[in-house]
N, C-alpha and C. Protein backbone atom coordinates (compact mmCIF):
# COMPACT_ATOMS: atom_id res chain seq x y z
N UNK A 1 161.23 77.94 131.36
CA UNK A 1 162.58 78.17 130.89
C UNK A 1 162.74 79.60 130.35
N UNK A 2 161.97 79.92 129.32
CA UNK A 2 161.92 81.35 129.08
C UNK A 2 161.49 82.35 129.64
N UNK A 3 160.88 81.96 130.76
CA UNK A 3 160.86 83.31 131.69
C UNK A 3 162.16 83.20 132.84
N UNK A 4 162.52 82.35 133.35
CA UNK A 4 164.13 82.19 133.99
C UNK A 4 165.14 83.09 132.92
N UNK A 5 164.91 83.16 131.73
CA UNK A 5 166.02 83.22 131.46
C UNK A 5 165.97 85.02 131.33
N UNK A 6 164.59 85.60 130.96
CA UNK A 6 164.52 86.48 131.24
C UNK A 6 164.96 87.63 132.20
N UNK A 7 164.27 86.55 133.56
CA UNK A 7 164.48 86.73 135.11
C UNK A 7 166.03 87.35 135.16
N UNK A 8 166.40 86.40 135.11
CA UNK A 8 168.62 86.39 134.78
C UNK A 8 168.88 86.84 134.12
N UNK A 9 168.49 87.79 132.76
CA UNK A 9 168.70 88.68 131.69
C UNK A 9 170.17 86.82 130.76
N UNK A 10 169.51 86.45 130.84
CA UNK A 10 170.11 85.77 129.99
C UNK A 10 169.94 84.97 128.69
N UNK A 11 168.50 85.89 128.32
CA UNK A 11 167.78 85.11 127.09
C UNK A 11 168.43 86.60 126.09
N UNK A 12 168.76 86.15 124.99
CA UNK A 12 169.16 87.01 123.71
C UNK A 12 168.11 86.09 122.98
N UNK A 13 167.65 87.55 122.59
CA UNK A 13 166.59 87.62 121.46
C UNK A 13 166.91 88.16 119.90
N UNK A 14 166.43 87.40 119.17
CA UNK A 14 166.40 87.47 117.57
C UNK A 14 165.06 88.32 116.90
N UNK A 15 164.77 89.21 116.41
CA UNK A 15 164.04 90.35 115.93
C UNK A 15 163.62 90.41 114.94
N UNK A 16 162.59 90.01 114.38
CA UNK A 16 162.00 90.57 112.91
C UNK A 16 161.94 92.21 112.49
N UNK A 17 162.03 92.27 111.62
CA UNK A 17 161.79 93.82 111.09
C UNK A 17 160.37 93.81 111.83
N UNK A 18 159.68 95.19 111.75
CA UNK A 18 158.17 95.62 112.64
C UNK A 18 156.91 95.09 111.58
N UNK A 19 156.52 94.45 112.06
CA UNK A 19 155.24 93.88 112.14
C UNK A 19 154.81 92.87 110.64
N UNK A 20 155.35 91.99 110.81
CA UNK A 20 155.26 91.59 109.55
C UNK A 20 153.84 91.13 109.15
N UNK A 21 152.95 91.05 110.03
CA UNK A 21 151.52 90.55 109.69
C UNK A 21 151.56 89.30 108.76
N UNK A 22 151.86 88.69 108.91
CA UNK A 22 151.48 87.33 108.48
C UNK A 22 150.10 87.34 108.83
N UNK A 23 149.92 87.15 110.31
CA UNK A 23 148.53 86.20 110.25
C UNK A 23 147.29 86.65 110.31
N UNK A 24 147.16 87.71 110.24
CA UNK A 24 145.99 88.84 109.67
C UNK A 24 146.34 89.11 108.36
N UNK A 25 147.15 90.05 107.81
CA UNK A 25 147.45 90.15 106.55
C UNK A 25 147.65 89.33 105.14
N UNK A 26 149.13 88.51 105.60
CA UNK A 26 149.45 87.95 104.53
C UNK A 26 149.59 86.31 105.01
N UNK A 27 148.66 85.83 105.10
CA UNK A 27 148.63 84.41 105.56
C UNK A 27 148.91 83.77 104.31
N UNK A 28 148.01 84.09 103.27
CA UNK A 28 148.02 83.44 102.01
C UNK A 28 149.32 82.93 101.79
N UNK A 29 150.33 84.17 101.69
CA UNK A 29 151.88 84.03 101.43
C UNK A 29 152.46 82.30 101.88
N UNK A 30 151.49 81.64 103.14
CA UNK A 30 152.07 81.00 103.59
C UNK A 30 153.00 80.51 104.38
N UNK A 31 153.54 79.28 105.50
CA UNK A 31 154.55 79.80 106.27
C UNK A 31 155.71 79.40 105.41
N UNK A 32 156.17 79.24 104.34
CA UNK A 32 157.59 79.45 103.59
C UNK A 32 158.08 81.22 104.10
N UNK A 33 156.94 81.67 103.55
CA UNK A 33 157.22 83.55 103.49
C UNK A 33 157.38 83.82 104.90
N UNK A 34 156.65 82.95 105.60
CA UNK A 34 156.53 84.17 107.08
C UNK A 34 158.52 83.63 107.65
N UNK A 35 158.63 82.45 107.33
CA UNK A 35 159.95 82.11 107.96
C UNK A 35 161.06 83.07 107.32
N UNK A 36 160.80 83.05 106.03
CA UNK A 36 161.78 83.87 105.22
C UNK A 36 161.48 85.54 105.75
N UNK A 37 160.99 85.56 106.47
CA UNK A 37 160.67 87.27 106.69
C UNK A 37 161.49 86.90 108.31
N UNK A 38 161.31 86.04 108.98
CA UNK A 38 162.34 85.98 110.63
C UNK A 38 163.45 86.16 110.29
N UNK A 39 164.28 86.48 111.83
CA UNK A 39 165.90 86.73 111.00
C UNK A 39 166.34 85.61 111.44
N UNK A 40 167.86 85.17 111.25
CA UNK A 40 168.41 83.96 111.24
C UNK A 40 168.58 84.28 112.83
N UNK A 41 168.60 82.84 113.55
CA UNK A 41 168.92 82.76 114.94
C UNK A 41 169.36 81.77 115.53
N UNK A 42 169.90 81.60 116.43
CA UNK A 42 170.65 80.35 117.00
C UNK A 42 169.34 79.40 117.65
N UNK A 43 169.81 78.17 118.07
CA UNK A 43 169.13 77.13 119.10
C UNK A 43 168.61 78.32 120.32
N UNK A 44 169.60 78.86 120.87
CA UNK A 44 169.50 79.01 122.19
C UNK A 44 169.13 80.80 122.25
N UNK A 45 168.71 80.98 121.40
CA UNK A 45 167.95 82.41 121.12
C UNK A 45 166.21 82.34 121.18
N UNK A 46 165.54 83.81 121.42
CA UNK A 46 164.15 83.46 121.63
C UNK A 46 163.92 84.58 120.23
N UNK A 47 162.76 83.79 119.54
CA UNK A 47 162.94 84.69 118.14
C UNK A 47 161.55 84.77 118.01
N UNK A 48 161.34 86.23 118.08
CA UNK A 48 160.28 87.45 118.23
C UNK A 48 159.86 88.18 116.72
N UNK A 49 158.73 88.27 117.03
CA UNK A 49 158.50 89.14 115.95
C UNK A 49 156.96 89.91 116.55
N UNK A 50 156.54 91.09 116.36
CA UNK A 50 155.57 91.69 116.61
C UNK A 50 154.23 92.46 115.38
N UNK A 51 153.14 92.10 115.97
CA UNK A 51 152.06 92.48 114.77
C UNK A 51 150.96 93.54 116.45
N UNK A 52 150.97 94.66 116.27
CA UNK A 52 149.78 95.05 117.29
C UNK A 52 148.80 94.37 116.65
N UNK A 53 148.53 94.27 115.51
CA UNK A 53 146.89 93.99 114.68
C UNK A 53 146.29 92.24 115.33
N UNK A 54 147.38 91.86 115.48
CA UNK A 54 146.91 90.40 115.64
C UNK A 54 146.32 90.24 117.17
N UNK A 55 146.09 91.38 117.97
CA UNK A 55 144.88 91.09 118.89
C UNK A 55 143.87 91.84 118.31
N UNK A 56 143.57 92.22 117.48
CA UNK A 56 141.83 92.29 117.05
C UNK A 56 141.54 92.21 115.74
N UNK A 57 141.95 91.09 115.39
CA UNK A 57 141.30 90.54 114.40
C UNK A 57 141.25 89.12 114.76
N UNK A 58 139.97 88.98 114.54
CA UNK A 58 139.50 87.34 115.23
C UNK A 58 139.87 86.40 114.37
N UNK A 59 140.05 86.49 113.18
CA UNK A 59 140.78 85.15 112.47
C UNK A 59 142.53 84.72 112.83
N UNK A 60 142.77 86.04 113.32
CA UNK A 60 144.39 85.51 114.00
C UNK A 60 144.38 84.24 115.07
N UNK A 61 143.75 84.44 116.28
CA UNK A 61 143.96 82.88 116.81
C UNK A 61 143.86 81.71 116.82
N UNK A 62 143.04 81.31 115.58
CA UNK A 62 142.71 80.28 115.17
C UNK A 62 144.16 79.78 114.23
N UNK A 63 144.80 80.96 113.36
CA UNK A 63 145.90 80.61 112.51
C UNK A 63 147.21 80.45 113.40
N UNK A 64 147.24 81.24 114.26
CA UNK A 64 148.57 80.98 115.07
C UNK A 64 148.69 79.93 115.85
N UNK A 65 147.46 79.28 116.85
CA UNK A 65 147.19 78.41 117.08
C UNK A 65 148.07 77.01 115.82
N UNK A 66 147.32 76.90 114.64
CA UNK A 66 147.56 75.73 113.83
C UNK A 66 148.72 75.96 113.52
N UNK A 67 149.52 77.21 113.37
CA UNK A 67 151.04 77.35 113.47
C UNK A 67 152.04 76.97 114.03
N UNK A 68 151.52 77.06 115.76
CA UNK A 68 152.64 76.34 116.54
C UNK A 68 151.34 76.25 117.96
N UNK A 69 150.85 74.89 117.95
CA UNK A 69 149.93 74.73 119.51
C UNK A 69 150.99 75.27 120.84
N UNK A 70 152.24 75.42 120.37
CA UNK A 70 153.28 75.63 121.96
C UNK A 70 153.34 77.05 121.73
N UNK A 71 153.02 78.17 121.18
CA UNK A 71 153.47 79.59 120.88
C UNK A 71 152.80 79.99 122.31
N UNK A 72 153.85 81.13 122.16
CA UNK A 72 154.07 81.66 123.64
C UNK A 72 153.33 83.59 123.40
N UNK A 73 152.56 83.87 123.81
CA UNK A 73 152.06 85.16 123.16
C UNK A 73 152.92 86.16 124.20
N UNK A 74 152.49 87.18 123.91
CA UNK A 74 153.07 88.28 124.55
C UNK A 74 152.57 89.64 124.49
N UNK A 75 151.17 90.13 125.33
CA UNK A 75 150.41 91.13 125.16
C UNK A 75 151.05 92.18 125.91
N UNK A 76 151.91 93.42 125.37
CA UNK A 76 152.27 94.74 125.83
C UNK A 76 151.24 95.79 125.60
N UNK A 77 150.64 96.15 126.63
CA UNK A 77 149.80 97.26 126.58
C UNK A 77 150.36 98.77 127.18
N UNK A 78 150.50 99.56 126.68
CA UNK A 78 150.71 101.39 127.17
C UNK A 78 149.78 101.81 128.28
N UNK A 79 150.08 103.36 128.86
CA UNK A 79 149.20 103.32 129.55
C UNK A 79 149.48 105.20 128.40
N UNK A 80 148.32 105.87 128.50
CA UNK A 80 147.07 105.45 128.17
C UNK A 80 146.73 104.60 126.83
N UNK A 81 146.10 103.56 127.63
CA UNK A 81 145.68 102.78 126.39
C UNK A 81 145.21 102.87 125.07
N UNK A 82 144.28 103.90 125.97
CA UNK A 82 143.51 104.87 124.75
C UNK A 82 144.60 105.53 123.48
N UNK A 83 145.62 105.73 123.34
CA UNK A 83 146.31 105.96 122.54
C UNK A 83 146.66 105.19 121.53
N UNK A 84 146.32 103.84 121.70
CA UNK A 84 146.37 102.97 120.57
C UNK A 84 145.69 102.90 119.29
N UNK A 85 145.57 103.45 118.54
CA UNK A 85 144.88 102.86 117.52
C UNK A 85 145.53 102.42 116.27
N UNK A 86 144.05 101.53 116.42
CA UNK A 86 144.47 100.40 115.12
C UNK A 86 143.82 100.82 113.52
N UNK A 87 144.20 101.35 112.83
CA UNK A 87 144.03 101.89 111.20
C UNK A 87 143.72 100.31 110.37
């Protein structure tokens, strides 16, 4: 469904501010905080939020996992890759 809707440019997406790190960072906070950090969005919206950090740190998939078993990931890589770094 969410890639159709893509396909058709007919998915509107809902946006967190940049990188809220929940699940490397601030897990502790809990998911009360991480929801209160999403922005408000409809049923029929796809609601995004982005962390680069949460592909290399190995305790992230285990937490996102117990977060939602249906989460849908979404790895964007640059080219040159090499330009990435993670601080």
């Amino acid at each position: 469904m969410i890639q159709k809707a893509f396909q058709h440019g007919s998915a509107t997406i809902s946006h967190s501010v940049p990188q809220i790190k929940f699940f490397n960072l601030f897990y502790e906070k809990g998911v009360t905080w991480y929801r209160e950090q999403m922005p408000k969005s409809y049923a029929d919206q796809i609601t995004m939020e982005k962390t680069p950090h949460y592909f290399v740190k190995k305790v992230v998939p285990e937490r996102v996992q117990r977060f939602n078993k249906t989460i849908k990931l979404i790895l964007l890589v640059r080219d040159p890759v090499s330009e990435y770094a993670c601080v």
